[in-house]
Protein backbone atom coordinates (compact mmCIF):
# COMPACT_ATOMS: atom_id res chain seq x y z
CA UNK A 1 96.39 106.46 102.10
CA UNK A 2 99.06 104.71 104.67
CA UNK A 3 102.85 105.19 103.71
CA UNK A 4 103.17 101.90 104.98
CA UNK A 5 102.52 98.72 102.93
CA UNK A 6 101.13 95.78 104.37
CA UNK A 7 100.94 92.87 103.23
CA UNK A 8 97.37 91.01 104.42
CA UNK A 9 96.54 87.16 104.20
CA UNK A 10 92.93 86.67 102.64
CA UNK A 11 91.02 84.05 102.10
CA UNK A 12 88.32 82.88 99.40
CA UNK A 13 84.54 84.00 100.42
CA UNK A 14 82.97 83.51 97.19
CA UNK A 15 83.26 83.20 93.75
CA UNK A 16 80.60 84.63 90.58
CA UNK A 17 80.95 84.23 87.53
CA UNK A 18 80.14 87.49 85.63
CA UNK A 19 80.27 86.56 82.05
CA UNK A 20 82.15 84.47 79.53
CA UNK A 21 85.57 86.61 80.41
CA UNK A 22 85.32 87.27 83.31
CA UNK A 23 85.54 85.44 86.95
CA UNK A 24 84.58 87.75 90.34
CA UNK A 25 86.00 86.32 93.33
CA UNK A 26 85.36 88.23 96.87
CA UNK A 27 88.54 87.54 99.62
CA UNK A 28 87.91 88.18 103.50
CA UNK A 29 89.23 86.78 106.55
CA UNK A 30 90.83 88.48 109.47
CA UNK A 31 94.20 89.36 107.29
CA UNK A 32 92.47 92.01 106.25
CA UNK A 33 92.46 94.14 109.07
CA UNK A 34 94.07 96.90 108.39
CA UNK A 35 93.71 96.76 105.04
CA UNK A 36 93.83 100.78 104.34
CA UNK A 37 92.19 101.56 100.94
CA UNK A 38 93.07 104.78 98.81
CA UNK A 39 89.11 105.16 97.91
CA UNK A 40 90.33 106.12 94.17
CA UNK A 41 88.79 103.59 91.33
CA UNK A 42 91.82 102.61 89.84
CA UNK A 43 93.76 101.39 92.60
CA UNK A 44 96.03 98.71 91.94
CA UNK A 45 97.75 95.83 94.41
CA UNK A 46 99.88 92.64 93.96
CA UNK A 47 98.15 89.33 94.81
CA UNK A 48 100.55 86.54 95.95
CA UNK A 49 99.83 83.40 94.94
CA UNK A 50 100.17 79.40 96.07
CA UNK A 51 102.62 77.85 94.55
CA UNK A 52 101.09 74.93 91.93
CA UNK A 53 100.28 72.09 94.90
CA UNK A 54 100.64 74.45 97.61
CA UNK A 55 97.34 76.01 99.94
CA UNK A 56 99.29 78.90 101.13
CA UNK A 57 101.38 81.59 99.32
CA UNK A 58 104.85 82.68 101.17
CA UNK A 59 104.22 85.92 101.83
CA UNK A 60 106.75 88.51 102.16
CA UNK A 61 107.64 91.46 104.92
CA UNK A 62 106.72 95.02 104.23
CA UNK A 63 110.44 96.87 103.38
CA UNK A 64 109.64 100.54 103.48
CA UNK A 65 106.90 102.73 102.39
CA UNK A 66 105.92 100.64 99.15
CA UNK A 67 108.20 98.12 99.31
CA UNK A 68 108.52 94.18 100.69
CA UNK A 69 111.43 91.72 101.24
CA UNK A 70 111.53 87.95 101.38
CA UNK A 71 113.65 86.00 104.31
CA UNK A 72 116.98 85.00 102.73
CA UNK A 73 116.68 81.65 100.71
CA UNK A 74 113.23 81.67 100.29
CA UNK A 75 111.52 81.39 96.89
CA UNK A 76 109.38 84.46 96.61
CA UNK A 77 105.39 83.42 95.69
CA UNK A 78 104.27 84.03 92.27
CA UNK A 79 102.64 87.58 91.72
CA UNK A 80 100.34 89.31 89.35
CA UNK A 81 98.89 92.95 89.45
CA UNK A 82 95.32 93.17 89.87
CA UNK A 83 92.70 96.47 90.51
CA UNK A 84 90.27 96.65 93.33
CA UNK A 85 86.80 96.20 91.99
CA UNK A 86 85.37 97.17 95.52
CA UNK A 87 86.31 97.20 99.17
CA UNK A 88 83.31 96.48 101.74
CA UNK A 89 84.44 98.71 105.06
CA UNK A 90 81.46 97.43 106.69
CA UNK A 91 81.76 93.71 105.87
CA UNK A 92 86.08 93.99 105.31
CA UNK A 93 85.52 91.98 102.10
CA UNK A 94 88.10 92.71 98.88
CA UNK A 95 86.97 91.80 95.24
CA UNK A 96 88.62 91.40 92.59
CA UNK A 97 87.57 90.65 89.12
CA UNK A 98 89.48 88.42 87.22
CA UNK A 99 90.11 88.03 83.92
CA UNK A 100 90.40 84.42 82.71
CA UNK A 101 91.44 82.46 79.48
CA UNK A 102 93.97 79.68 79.38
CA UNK A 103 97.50 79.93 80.88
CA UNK A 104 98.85 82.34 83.38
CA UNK A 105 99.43 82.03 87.32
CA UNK A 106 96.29 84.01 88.09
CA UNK A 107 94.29 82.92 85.61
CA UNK A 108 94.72 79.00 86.35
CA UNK A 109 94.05 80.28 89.98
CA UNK A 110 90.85 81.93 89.95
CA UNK A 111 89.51 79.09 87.83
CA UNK A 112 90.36 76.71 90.54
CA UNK A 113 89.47 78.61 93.09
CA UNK A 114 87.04 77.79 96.15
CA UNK A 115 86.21 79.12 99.69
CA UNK A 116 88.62 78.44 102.07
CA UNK A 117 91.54 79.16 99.69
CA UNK A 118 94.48 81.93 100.48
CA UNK A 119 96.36 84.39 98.68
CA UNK A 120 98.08 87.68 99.79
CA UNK A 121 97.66 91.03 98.51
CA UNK A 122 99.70 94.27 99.17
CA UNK A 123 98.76 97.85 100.09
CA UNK A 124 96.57 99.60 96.90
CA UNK A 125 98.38 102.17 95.38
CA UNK A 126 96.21 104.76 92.58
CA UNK A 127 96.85 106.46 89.48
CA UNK A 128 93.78 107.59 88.32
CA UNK A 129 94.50 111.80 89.06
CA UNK A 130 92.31 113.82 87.51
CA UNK A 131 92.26 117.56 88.29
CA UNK A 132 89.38 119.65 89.86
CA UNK A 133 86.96 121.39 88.38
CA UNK A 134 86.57 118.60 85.20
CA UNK A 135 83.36 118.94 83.53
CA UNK A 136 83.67 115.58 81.51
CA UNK A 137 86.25 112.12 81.43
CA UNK A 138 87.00 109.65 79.08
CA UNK A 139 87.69 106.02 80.12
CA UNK A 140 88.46 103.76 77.44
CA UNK A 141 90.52 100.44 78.63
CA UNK A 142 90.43 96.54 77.17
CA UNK A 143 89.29 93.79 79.28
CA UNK A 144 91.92 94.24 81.86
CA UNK A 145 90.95 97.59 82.55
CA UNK A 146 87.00 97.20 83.05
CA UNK A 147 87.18 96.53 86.43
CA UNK A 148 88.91 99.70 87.02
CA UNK A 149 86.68 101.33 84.66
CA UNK A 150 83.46 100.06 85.98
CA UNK A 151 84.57 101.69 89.62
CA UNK A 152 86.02 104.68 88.39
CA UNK A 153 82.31 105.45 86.85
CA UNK A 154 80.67 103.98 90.39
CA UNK A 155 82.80 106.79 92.02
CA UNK A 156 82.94 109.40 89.42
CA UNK A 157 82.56 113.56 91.29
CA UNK A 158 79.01 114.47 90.96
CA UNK A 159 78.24 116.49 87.98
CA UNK A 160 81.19 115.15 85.71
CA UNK A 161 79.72 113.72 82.62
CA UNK A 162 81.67 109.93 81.67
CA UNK A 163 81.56 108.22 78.69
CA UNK A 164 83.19 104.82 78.75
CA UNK A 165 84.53 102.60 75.95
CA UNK A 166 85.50 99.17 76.40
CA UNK A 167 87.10 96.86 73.95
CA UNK A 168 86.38 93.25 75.00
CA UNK A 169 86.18 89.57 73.39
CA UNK A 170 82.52 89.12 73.58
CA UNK A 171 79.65 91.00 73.64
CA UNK A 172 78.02 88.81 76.49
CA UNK A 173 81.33 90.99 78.63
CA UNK A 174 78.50 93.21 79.07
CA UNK A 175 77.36 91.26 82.13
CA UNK A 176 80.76 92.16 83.92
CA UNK A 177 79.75 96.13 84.01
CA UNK A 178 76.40 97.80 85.78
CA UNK A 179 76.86 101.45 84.94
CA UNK A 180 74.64 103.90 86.87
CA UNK A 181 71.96 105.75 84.32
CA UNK A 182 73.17 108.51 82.65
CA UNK A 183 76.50 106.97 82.06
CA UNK A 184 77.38 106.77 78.00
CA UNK A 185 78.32 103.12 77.55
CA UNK A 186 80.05 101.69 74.55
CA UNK A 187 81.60 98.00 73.65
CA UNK A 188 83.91 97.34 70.91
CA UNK A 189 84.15 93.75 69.81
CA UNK A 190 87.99 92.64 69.60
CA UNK A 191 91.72 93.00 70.68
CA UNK A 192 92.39 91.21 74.35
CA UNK A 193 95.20 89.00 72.66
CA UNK A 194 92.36 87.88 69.56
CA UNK A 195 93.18 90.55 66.91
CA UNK A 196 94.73 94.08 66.63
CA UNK A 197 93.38 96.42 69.71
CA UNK A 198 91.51 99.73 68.74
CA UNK A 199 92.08 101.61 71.70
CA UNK A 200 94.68 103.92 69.90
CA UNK A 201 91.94 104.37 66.90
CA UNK A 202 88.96 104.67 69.66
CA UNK A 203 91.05 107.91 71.43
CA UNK A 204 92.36 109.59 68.40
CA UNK A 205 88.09 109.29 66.98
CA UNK A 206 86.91 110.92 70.09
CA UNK A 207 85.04 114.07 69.89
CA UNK A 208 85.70 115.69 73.10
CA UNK A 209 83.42 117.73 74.77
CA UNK A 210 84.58 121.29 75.39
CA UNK A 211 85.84 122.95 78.93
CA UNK A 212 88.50 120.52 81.00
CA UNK A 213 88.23 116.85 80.84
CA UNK A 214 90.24 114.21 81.47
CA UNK A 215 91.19 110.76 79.49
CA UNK A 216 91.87 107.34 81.24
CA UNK A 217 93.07 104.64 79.06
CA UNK A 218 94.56 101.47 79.68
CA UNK A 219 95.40 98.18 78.03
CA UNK A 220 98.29 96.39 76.64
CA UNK A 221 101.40 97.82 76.71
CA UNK A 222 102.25 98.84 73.33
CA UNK A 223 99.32 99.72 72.26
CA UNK A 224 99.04 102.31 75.43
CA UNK A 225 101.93 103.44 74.68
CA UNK A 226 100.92 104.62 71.02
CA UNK A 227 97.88 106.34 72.98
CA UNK A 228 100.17 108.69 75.30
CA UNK A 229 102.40 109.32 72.01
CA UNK A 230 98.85 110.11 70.73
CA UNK A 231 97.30 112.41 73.33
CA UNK A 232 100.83 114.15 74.71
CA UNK A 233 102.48 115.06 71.24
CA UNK A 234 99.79 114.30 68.48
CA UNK A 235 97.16 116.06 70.23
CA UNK A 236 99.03 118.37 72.64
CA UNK A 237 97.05 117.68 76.10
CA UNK A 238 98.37 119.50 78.81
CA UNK A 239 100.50 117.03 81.74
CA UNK A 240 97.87 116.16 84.01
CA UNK A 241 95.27 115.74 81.29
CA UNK A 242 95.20 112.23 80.85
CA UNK A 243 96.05 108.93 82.50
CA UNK A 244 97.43 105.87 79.93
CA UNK A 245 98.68 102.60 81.62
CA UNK A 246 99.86 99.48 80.38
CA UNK A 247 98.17 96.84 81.93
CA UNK A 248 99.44 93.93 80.05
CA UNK A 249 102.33 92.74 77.43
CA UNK A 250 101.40 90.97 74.95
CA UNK A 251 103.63 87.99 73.95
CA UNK A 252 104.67 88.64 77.64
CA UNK A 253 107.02 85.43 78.12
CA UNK A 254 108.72 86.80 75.05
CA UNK A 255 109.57 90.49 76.34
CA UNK A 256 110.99 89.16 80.12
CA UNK A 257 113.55 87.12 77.89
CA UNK A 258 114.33 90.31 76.13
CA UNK A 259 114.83 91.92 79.58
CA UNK A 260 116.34 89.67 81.32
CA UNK A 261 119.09 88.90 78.44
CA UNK A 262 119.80 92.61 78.25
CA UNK A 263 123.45 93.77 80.07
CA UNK A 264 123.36 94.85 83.35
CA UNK A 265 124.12 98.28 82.88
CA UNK A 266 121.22 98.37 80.61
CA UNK A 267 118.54 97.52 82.97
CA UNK A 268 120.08 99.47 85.80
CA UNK A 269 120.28 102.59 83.40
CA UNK A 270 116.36 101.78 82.79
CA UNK A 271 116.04 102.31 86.57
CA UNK A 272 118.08 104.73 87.34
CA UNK A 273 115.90 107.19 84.72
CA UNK A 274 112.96 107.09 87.56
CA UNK A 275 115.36 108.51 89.92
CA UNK A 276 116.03 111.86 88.83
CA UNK A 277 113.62 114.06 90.82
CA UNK A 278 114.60 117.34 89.14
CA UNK A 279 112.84 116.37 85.77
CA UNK A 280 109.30 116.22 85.06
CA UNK A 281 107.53 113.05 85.28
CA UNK A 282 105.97 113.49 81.48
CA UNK A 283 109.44 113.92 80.23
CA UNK A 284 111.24 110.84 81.88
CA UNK A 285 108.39 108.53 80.67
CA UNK A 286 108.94 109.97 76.89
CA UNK A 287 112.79 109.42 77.27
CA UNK A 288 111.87 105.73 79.30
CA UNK A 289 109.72 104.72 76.31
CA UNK A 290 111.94 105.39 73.73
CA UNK A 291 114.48 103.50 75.52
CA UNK A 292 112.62 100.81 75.78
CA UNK A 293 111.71 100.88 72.06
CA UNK A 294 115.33 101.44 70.76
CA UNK A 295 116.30 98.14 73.18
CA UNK A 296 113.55 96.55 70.69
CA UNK A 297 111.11 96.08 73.89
């Protein structure tokens, strides 16, 4: 993948509605050349989008390798983290499939949303890392995470046996996910913001097949977070093992006040805990979590 991260101007092809939950909508235009993809299924970018009453987002300068900066004075465009649900080479088309319900910048968006209409995204960036030789995976996510899921099966190494479990709001959510045969499906009816999630209770219940594997979870942010406790100390995975990412806060509104009303030495000393290169990653996301947790976020 590039070091460098653009930042491309798209524009609205077409939209689809997959099922009750979900909203596909496929961006193009000639922003997108360039557009360098990582080719891994979880990849991950920022969409920037129009202000309410506004056709066109402001869209920023690339500032290093993963970085971007706004001109001085101007109002940075609202921005939400979204996964790649496929990249056409052929045709440069991006999609992306949304998740909607009421409220939200992105969700209000994509509900709205027509050809013709612009937004920006970055440069993709992965996570999904699993190590050779794995004879079997895991993905379990909620309804943020099937898009992810749904590629990471489409471009899962030949020979590597995948069962997937997704918890999502309605069963019709089935619609938004065309696994290839031979691929162990499963859809658990709840959590998304309606009730307590099961993810944690989905991993911990999983009979794993035996030789190396390797779990990908991902969801809302607490509840992820019980999952890595889970799989790192409960169950004793080896680093490089798993993958768990929090995809959403719940009560999100809630938790930036929390942040934001914390002291500045606080939040830089949050920061600053990513910098220390002579420590294992594993080991500054335990001490990062409990941080978090003991700062009651």
């Amino acid at each position: 993948m590039s070091e460098i991260n653009l930042v491309h101007r798209c524009i609205v092809q077409r939209t689809t509605r997959l099922s009750p939950s979900f909203l596909r909508i496929v961006l193009g235009g000639e922003g997108l050349d360039g557009f360098v993809t990582s080719g891994v299924g979880d990849e991950y970018l920022r969409i920037f989008f129009p202000e309410p009453g506004s056709t066109e987002p402001v869209l920023p300068a690339p500032s290093g390798d993963h970085g971007w900066e706004y001109p001085e004075g101007v109002t940075p465009s609202p921005m939400r983290t979204y996964t790649v649900r496929a990249w056409d080479e052929t045709r440069r088309e991006l999609t992306i499939d949304f998740v909607v319900h009421d409220g939200g910048v992105a969700a209000a968006w994509a509900l709205r949303a027509k050809p013709g209409d612009v937004v920006g995204v970055n440069t993709p960036h992965p996570l999904y890392d699993a190590p050779d030789g794995i004879g079997w995976q895991l993905l379990v996510a909620d309804a943020t995470g099937l898009p992810a899921a749904a590629r990471l099966v489409e471009l899962a190494p030949p020979g590597v046996r995948t069962r997937v479990v997704l918890e999502v709001s309605d069963e019709a959510d089935r619609a938004a996910i065309d696994v290839p045969a031979g691929i162990d499906l499963h859809l658990v009816l709840g959590g998304n913001g309606h009730g307590p999630s099961q993810l944690g209770a989905i991993v911990e219940a999983a009979a794993l097949p035996d030789g190396p594997g390797y779990i990908w979870v991902a969801g809302e942010a607490k509840t992820t977070r019980a999952v890595r406790k889970l799989l790192r100390h409960e169950k004793a995975l080896p680093n490089g093992a798993y993958k768990v990412m929090g995809y959403w806060t719940e009560n999100a509104e809630q938790w930036r006040d929390r942040y934001e009303s914390l002291p500045a030495a606080s939040k830089q000393h949050l920061l600053d805990m990513w910098s220390d290169e002579s420590r294992d990653a594993d080991e500054i996301e335990d001490d990062y979590i409990a941080e978090l947790e003991r700062l009651g976020l």
